[in-house]
Protein backbone atom coordinates (compact mmCIF):
# COMPACT_ATOMS: atom_id res chain seq x y z
CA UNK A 1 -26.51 -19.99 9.16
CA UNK A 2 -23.08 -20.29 7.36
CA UNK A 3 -20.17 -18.78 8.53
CA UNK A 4 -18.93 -16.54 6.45
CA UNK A 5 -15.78 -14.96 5.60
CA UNK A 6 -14.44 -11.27 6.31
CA UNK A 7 -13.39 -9.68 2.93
CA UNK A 8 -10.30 -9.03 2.17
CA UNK A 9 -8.73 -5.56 2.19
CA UNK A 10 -8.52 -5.75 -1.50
CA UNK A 11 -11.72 -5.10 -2.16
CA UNK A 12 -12.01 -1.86 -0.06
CA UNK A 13 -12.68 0.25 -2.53
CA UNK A 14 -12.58 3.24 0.15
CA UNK A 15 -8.77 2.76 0.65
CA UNK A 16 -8.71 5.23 -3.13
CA UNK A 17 -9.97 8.15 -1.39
CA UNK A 18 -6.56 8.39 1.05
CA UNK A 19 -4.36 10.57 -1.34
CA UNK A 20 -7.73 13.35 -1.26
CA UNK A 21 -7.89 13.12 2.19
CA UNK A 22 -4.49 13.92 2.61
CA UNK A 23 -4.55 16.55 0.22
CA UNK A 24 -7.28 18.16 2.21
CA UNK A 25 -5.37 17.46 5.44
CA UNK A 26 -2.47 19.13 3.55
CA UNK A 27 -3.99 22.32 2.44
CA UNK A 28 -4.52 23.29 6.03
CA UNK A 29 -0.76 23.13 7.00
CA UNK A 30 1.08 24.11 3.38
CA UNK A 31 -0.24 25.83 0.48
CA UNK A 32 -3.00 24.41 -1.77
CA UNK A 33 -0.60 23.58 -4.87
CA UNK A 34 1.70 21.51 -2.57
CA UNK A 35 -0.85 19.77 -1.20
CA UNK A 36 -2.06 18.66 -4.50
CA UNK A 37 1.17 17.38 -6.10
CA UNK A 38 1.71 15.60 -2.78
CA UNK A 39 -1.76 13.71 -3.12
CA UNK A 40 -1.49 13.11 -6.79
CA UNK A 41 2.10 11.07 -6.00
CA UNK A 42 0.46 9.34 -3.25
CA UNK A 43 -2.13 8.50 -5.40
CA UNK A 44 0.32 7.14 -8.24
CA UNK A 45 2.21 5.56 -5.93
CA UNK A 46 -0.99 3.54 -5.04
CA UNK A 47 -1.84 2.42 -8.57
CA UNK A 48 1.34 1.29 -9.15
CA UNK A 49 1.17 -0.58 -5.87
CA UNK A 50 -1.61 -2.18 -6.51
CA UNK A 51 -0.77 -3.39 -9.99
CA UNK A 52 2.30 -4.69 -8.25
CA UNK A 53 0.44 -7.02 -6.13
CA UNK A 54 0.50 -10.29 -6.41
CA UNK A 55 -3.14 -12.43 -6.96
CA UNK A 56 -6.21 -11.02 -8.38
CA UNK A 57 -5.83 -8.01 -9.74
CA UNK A 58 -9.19 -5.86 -8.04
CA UNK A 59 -9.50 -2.60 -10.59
CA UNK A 60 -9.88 0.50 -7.49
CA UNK A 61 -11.82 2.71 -9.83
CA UNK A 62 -11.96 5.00 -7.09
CA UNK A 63 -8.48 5.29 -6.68
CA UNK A 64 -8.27 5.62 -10.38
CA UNK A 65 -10.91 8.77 -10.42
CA UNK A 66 -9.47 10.22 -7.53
CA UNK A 67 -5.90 10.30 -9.08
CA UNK A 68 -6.88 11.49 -12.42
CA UNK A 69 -9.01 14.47 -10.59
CA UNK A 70 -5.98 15.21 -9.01
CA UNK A 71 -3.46 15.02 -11.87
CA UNK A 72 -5.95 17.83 -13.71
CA UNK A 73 -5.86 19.85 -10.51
CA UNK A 74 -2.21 19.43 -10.85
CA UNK A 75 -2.26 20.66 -14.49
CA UNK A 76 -4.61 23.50 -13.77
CA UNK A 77 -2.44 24.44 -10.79
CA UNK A 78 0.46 24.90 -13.36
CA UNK A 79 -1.55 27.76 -15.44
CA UNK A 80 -1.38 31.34 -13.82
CA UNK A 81 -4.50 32.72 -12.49
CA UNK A 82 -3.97 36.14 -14.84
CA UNK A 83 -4.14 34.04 -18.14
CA UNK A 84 -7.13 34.33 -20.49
CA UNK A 85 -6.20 32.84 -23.51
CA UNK A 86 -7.82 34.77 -26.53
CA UNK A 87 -11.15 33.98 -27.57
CA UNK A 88 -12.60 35.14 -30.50
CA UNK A 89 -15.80 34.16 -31.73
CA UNK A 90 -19.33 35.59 -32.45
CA UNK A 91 -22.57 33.98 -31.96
CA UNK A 92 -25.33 34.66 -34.44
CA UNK A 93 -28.68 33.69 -33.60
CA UNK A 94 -32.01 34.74 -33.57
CA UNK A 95 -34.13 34.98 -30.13
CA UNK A 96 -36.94 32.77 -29.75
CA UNK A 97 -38.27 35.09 -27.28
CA UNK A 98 -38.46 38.05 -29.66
CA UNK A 99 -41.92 39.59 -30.50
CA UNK A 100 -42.13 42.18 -33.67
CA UNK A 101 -45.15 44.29 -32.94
């Protein structure tokens, strides 16, 4: 057989799930919102580290989901838990499920 070569640490794609594990690590020791801005600038931090590097650029769509999850947890973190915004609208339809005897 051929020897082959160990792969690079580029293309471990698992290295994008480090800023949710440390958000999860977080939430046990500070309070959920913290924990979530922390990860999400961890998690930009890696993106732009890895568009910094120098070579082949490997795409870490995982570290790319994982961020953007965790920039709209951000977000949603922002909007108080007693807002509803006003909805009004009325839906007219007929059953399909209704009989006329």
């Amino acid at each position: 057989m051929a020897h082959k070569g160990t792969l690079s640490s580029a293309f471990n794609m698992s290295l994008g799930f480090i800023p949710v594990i440390i958000s999860i690590l977080l939430c046990e020791l500070i309070t959920q919102d913290t924990a979530i801005y922390i990860g999400t600038g961890i998690g930009i931090i890696g993106i732009y580290l890895s568009y910094r590097r120098k070579g082949l650029l490997i795409p870490n769509f995982i570290l790319y989901i994982a961020t953007g999850v965790l920039a709209l947890l951000s977000v949603a973190a922002l909007i108080p838990g007693d807002y509803v915004p006003p909805v009004h609208f009325h839906l007219r339809w007929k059953s399909v499920f209704s009989f006329q005897c």
